[in-house]
PDB file of N, CA and C in Angstrom:
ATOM      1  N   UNK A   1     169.381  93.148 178.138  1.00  0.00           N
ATOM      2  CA  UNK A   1     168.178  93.516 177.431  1.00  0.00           C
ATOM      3  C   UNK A   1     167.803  94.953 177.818  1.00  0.00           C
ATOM      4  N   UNK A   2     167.022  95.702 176.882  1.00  0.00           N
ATOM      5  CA  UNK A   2     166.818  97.044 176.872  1.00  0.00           C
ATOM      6  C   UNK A   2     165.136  96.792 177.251  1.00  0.00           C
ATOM      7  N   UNK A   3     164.397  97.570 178.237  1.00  0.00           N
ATOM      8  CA  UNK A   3     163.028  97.545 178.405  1.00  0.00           C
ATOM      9  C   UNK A   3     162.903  99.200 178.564  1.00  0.00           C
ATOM     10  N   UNK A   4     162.016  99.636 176.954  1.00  0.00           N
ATOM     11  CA  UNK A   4     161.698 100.931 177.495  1.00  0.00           C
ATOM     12  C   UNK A   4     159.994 100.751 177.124  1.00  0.00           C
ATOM     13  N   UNK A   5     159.849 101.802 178.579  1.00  0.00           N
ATOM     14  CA  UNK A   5     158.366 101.497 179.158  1.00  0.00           C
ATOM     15  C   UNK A   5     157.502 103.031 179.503  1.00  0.00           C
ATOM     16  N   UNK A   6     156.262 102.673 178.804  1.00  0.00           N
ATOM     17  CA  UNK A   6     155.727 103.624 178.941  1.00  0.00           C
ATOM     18  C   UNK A   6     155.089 104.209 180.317  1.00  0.00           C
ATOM     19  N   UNK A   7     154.352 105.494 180.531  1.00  0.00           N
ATOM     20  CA  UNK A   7     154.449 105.547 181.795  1.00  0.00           C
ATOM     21  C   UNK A   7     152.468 105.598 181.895  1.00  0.00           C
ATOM     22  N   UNK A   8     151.996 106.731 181.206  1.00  0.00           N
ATOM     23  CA  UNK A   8     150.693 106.911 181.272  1.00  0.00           C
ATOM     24  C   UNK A   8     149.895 105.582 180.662  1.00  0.00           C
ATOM     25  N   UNK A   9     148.861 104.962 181.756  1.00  0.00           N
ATOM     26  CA  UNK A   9     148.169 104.189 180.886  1.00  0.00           C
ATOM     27  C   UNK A   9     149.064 102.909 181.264  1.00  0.00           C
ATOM     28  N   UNK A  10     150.194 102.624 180.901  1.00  0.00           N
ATOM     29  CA  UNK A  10     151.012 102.376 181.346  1.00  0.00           C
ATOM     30  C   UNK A  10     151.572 101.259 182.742  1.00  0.00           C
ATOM     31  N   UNK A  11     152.285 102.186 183.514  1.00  0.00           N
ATOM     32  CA  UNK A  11     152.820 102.129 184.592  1.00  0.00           C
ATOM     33  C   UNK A  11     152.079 102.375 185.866  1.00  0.00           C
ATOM     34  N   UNK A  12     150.969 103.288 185.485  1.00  0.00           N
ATOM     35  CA  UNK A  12     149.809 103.808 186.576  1.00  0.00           C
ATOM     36  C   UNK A  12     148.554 103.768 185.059  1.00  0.00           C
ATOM     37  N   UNK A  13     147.715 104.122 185.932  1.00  0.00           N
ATOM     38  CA  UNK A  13     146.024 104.547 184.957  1.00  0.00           C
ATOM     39  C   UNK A  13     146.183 105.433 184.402  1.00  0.00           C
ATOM     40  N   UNK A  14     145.802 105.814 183.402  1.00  0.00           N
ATOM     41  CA  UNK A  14     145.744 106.792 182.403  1.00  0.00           C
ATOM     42  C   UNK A  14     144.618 107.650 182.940  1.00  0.00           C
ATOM     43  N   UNK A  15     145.707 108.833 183.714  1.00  0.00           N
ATOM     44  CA  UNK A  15     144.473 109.760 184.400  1.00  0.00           C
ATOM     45  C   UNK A  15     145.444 111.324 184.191  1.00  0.00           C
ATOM     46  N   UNK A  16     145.933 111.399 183.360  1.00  0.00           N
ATOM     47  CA  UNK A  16     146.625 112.584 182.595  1.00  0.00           C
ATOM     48  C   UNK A  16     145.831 113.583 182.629  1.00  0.00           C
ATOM     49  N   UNK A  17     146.243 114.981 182.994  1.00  0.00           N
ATOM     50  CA  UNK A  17     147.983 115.184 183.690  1.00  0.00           C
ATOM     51  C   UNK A  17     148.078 114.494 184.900  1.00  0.00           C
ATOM     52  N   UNK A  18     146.728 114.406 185.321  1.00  0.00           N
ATOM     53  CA  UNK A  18     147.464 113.993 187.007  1.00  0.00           C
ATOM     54  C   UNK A  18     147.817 112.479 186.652  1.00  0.00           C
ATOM     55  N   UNK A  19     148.195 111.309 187.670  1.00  0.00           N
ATOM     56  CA  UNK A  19     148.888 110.474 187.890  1.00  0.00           C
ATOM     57  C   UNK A  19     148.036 109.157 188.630  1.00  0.00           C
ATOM     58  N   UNK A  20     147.693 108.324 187.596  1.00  0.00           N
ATOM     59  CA  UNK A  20     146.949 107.381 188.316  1.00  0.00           C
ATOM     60  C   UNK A  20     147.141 106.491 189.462  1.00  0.00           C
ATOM     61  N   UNK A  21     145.911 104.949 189.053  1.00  0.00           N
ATOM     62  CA  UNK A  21     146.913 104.508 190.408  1.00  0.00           C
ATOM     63  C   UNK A  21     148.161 103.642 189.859  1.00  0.00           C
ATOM     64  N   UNK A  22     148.985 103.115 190.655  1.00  0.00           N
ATOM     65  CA  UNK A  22     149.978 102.231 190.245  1.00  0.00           C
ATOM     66  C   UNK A  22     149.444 100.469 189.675  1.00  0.00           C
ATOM     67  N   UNK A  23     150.799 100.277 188.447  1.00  0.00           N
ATOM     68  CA  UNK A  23     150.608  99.176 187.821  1.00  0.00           C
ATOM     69  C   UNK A  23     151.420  98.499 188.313  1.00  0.00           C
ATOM     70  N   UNK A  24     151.174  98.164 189.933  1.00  0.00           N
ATOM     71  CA  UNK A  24     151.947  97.442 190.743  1.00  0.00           C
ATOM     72  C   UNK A  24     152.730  95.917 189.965  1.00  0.00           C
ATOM     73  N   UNK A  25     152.012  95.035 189.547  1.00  0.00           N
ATOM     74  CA  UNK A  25     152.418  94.131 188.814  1.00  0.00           C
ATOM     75  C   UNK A  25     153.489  94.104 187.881  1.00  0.00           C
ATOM     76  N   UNK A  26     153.332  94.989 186.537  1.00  0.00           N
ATOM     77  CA  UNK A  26     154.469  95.745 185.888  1.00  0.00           C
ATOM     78  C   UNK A  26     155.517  95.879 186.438  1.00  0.00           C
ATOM     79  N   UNK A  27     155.380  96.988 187.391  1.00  0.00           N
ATOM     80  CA  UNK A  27     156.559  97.582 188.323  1.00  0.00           C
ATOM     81  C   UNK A  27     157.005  96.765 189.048  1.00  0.00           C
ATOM     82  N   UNK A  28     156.407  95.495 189.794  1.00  0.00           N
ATOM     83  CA  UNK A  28     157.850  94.599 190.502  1.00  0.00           C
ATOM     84  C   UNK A  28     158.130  93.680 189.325  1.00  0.00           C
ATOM     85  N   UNK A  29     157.789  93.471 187.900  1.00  0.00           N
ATOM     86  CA  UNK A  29     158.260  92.794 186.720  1.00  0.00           C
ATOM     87  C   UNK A  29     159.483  93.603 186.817  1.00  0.00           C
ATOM     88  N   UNK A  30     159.050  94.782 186.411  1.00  0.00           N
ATOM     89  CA  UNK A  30     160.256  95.774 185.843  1.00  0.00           C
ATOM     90  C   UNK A  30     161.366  95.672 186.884  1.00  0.00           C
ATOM     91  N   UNK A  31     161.036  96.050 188.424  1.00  0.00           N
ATOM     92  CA  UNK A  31     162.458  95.887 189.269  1.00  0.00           C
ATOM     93  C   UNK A  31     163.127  94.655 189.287  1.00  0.00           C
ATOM     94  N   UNK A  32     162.421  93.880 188.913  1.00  0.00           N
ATOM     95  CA  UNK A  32     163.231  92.416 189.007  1.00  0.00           C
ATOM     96  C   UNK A  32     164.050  92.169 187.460  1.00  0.00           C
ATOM     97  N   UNK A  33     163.317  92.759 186.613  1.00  0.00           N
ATOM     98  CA  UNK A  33     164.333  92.581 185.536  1.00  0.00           C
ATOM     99  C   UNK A  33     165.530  93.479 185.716  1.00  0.00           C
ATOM    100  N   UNK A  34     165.363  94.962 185.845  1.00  0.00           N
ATOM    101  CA  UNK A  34     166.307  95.807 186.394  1.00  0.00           C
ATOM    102  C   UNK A  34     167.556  94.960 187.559  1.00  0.00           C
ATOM    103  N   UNK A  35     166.816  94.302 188.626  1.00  0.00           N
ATOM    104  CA  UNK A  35     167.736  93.615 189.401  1.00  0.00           C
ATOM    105  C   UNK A  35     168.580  92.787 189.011  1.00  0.00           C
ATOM    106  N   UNK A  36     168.076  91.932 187.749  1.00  0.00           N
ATOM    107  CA  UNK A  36     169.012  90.763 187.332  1.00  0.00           C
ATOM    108  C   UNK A  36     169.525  91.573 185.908  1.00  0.00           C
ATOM    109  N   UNK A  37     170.176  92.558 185.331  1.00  0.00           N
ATOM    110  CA  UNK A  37     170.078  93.193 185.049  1.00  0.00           C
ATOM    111  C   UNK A  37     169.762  94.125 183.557  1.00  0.00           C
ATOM    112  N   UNK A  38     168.445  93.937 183.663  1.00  0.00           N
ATOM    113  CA  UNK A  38     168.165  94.853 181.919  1.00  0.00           C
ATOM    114  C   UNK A  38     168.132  96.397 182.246  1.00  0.00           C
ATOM    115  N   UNK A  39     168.400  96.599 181.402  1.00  0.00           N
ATOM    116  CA  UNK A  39     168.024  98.375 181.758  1.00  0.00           C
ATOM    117  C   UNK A  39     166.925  98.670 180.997  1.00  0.00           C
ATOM    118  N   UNK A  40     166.625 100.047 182.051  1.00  0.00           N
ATOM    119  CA  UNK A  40     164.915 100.287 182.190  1.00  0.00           C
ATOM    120  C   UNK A  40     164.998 101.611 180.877  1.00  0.00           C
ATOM    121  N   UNK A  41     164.409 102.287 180.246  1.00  0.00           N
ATOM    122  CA  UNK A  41     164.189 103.463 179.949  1.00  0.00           C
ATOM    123  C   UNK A  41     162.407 103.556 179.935  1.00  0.00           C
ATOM    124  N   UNK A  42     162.506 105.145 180.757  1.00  0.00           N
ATOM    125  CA  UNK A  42     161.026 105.642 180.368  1.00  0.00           C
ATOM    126  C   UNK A  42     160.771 105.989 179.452  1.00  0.00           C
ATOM    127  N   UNK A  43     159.664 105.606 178.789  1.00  0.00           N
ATOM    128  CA  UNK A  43     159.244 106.420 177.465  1.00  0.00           C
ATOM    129  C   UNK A  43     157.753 106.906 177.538  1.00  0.00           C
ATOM    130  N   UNK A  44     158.320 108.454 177.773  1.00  0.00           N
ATOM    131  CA  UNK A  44     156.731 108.855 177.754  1.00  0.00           C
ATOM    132  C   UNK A  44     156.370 109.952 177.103  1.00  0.00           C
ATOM    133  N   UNK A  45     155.096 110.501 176.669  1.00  0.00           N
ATOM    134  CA  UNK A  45     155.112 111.837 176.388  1.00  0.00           C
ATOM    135  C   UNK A  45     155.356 112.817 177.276  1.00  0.00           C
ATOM    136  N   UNK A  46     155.706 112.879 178.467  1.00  0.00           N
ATOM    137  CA  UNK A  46     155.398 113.844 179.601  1.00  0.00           C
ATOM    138  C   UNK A  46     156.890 114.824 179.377  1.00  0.00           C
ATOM    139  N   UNK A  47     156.778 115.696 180.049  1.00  0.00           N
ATOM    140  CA  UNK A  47     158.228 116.647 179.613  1.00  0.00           C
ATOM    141  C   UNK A  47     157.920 118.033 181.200  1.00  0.00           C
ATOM    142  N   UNK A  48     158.943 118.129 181.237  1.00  0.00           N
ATOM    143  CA  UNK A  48     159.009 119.534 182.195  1.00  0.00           C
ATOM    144  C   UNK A  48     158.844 118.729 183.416  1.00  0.00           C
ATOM    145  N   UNK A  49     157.770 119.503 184.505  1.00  0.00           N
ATOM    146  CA  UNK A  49     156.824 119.304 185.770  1.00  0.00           C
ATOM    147  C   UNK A  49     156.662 118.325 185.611  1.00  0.00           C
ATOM    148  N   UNK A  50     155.958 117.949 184.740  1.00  0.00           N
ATOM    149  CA  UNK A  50     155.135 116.363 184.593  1.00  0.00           C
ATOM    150  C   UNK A  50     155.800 115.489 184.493  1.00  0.00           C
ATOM    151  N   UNK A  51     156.933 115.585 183.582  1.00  0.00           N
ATOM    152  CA  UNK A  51     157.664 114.268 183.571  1.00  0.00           C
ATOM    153  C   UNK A  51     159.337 114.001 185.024  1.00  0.00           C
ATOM    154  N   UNK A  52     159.057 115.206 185.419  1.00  0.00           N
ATOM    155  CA  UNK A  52     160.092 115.237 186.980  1.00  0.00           C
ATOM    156  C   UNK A  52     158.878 114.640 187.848  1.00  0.00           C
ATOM    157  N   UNK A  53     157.660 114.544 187.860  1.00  0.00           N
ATOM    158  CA  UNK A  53     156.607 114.414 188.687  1.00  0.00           C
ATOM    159  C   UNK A  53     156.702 112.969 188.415  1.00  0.00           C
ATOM    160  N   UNK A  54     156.400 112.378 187.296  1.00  0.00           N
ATOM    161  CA  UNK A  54     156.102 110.802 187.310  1.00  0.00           C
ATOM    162  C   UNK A  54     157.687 110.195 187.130  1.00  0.00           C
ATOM    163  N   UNK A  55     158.730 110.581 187.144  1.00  0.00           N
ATOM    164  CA  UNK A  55     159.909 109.957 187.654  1.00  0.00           C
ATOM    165  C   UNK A  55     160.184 109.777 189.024  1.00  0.00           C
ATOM    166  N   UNK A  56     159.624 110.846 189.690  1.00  0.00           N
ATOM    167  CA  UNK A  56     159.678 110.718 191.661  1.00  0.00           C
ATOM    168  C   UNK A  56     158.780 110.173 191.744  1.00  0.00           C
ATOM    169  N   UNK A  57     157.429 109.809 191.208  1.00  0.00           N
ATOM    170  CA  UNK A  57     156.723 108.842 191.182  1.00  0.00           C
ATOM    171  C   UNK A  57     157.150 107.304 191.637  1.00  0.00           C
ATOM    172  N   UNK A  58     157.693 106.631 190.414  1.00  0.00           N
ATOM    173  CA  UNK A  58     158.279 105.757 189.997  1.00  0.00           C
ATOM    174  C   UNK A  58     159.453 105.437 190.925  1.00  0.00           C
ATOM    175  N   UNK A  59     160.304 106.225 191.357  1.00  0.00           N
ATOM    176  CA  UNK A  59     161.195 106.419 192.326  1.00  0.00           C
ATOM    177  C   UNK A  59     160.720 105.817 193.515  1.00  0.00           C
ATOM    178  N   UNK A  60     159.400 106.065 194.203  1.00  0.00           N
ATOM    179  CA  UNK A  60     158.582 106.154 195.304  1.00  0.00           C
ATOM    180  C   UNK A  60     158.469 104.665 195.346  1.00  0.00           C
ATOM    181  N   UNK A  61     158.350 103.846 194.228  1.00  0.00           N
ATOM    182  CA  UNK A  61     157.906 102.485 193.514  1.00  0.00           C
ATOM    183  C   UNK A  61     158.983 101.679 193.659  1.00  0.00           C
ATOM    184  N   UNK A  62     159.794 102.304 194.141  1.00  0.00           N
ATOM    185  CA  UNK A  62     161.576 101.423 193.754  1.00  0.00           C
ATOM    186  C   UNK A  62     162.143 101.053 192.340  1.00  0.00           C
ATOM    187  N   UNK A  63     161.238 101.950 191.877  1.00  0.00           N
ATOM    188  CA  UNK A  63     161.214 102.022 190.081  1.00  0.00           C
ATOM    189  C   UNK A  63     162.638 102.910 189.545  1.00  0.00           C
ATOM    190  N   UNK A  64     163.736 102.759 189.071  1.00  0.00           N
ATOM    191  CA  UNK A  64     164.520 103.839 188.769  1.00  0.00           C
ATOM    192  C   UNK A  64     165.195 103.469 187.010  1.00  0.00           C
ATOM    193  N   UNK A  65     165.383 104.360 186.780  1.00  0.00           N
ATOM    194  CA  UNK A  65     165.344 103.748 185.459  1.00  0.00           C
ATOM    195  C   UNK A  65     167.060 104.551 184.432  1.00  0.00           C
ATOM    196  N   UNK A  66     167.622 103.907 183.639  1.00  0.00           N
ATOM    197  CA  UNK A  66     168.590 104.082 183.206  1.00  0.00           C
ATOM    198  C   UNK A  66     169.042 105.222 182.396  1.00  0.00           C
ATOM    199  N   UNK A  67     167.585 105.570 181.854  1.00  0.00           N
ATOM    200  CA  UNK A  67     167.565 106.783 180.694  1.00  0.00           C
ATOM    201  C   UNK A  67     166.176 107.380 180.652  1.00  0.00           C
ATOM    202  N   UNK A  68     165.951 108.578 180.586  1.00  0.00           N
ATOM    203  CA  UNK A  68     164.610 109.381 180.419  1.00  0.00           C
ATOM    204  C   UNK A  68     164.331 109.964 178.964  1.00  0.00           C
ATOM    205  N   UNK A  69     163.589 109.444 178.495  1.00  0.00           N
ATOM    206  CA  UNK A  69     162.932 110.164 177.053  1.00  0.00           C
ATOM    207  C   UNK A  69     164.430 110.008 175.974  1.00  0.00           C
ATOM    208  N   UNK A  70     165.495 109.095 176.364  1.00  0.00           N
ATOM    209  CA  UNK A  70     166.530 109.053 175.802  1.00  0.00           C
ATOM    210  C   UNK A  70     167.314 107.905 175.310  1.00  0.00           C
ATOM    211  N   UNK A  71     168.142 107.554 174.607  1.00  0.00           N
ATOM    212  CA  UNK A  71     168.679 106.279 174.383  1.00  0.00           C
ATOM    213  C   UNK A  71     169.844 106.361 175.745  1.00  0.00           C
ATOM    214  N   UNK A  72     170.185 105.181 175.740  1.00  0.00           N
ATOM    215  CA  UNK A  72     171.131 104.675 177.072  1.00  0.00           C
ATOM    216  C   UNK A  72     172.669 105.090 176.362  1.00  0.00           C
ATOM    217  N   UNK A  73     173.387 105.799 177.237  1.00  0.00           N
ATOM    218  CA  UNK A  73     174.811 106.347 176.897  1.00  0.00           C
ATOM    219  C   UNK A  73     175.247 105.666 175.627  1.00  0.00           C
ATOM    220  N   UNK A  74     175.314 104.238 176.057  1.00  0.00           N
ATOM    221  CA  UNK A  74     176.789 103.389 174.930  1.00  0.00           C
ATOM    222  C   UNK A  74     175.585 103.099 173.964  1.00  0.00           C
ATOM    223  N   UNK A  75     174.468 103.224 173.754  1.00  0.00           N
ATOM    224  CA  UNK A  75     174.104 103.223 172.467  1.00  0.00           C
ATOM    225  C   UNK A  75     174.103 104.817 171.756  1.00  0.00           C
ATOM    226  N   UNK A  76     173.693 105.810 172.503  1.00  0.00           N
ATOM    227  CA  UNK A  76     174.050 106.754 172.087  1.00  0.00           C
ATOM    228  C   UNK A  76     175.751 107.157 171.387  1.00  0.00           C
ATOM    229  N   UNK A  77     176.458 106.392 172.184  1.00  0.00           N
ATOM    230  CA  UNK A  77     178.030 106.240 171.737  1.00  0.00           C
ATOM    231  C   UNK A  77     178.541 105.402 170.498  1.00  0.00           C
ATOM    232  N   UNK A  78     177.913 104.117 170.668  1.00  0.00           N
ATOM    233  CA  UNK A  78     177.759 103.908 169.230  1.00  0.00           C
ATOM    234  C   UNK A  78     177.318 104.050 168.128  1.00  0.00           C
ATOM    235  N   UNK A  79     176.067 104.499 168.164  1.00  0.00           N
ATOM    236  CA  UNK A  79     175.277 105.229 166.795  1.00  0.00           C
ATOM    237  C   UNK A  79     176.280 107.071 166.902  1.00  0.00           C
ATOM    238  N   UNK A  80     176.614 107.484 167.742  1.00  0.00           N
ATOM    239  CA  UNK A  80     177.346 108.798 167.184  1.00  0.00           C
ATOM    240  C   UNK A  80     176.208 109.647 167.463  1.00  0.00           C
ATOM    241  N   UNK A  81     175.191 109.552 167.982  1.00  0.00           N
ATOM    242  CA  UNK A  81     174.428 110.198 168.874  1.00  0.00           C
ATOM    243  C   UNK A  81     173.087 109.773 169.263  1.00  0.00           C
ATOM    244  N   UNK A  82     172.018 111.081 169.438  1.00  0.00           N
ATOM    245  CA  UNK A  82     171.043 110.487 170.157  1.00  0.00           C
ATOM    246  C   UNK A  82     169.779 111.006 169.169  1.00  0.00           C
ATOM    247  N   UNK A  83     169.360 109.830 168.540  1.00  0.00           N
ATOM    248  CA  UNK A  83     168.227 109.951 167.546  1.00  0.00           C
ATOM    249  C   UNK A  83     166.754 110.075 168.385  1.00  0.00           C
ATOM    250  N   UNK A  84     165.869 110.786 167.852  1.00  0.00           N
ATOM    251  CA  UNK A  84     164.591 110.526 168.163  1.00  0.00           C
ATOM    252  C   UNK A  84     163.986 109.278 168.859  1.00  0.00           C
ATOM    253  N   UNK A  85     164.293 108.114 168.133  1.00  0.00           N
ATOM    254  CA  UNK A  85     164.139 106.870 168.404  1.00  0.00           C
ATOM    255  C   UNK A  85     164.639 106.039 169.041  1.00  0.00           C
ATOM    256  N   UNK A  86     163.911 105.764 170.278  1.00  0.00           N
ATOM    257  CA  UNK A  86     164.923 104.955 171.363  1.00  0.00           C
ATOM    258  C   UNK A  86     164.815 103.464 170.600  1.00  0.00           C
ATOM    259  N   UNK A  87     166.343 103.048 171.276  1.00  0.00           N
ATOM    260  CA  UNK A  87     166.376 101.650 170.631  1.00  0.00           C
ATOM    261  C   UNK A  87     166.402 100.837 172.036  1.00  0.00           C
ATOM    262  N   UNK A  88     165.681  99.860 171.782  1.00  0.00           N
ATOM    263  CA  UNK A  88     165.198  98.677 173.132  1.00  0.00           C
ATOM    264  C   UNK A  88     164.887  97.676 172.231  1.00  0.00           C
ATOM    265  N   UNK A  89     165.262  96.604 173.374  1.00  0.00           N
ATOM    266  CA  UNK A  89     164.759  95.294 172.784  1.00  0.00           C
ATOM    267  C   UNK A  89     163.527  94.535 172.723  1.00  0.00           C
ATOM    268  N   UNK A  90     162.631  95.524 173.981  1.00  0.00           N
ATOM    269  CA  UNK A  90     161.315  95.475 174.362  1.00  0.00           C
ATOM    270  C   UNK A  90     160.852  96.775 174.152  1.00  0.00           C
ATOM    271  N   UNK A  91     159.154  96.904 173.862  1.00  0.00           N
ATOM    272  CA  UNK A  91     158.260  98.039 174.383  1.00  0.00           C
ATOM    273  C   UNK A  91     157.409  97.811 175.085  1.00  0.00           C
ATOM    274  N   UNK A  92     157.364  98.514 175.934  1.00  0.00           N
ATOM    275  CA  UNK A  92     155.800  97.958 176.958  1.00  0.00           C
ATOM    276  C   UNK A  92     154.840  99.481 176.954  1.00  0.00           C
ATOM    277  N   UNK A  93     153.665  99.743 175.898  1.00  0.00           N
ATOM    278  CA  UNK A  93     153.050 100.458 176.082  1.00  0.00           C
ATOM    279  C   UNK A  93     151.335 100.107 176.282  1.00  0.00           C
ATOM    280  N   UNK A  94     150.826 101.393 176.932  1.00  0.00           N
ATOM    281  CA  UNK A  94     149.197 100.919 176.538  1.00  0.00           C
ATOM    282  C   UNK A  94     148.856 100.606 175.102  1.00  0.00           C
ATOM    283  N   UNK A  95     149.476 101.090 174.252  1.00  0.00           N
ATOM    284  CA  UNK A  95     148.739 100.762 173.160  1.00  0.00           C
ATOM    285  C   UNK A  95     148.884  99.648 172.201  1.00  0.00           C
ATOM    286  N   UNK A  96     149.581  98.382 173.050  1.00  0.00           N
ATOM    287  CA  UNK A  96     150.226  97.179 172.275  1.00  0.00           C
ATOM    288  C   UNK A  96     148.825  96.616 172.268  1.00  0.00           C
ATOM    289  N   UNK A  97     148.836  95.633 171.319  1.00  0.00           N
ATOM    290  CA  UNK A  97     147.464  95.089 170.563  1.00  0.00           C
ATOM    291  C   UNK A  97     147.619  93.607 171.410  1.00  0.00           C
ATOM    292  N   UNK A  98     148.480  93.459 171.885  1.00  0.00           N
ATOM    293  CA  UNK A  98     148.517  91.907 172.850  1.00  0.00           C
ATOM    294  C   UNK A  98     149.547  91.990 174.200  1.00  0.00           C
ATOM    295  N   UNK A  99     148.752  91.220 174.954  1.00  0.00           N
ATOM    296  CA  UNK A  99     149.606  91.836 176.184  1.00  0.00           C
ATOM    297  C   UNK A  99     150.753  91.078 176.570  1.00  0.00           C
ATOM    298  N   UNK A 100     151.717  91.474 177.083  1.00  0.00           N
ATOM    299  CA  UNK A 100     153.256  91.301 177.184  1.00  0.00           C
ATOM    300  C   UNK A 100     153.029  90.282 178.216  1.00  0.00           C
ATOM    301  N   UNK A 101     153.969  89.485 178.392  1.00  0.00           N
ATOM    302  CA  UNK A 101     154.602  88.309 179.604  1.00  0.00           C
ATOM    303  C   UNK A 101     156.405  88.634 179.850  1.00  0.00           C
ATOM    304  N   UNK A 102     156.884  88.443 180.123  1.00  0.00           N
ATOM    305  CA  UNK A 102     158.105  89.282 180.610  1.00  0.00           C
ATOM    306  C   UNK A 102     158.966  88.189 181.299  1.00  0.00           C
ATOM    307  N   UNK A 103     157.890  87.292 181.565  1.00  0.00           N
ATOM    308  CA  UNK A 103     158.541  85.670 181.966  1.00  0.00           C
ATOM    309  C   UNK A 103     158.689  84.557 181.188  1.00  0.00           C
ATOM    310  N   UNK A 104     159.684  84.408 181.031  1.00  0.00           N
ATOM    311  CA  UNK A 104     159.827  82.770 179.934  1.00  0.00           C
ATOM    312  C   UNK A 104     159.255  81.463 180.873  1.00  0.00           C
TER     313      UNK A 104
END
């Protein structure tokens, strides 16, 4: 399974640019799916400083993730490149209208 996850709002509080507190809960969801193994992608608006800043973040979290602002290699390999649009089988953002469970 593909989980790409947003970061602001998110993963921490939505306290942009700077970096809220952590969405501790999320984040040991996310390493444990990562552990058994889905891959993670970040999806965020952040770019440059900011987005090297909330990846060592996340890092700090035991958070590490497969792809940044990008589709994951072998889908990039099969579509023949790398579209705008990441493809995942999940989204986890602030702005979902109902909140996610991640556990069957």
């Amino acid at each position: 399974m593909i989980i790409a996850v947003d970061f602001d709002g998110t993963l921490c509080e939505d306290k942009y640019p700077f970096i809220g507190r952590p969405n501790t809960e999320l984040i040991s969801v996310l390493r444990n799916a990562n552990r058994f193994g889905d891959k993670l992608i970040l999806w965020t608006c952040r770019s440059g400083r900011r987005l090297s800043k909330a990846v060592s973040w996340c890092e700090g979290y035991g958070l590490s993730f497969d792809a940044v602002n990008e589709n994951l290699p072998e889908i990039i390999e099969r579509y023949g490149g790398d579209s705008r649009k990441i493809f995942a089988d999940i989204y986890i953002d602030d702005r979902m209208k109902e909140p996610l469970s991640l556990s069957s």
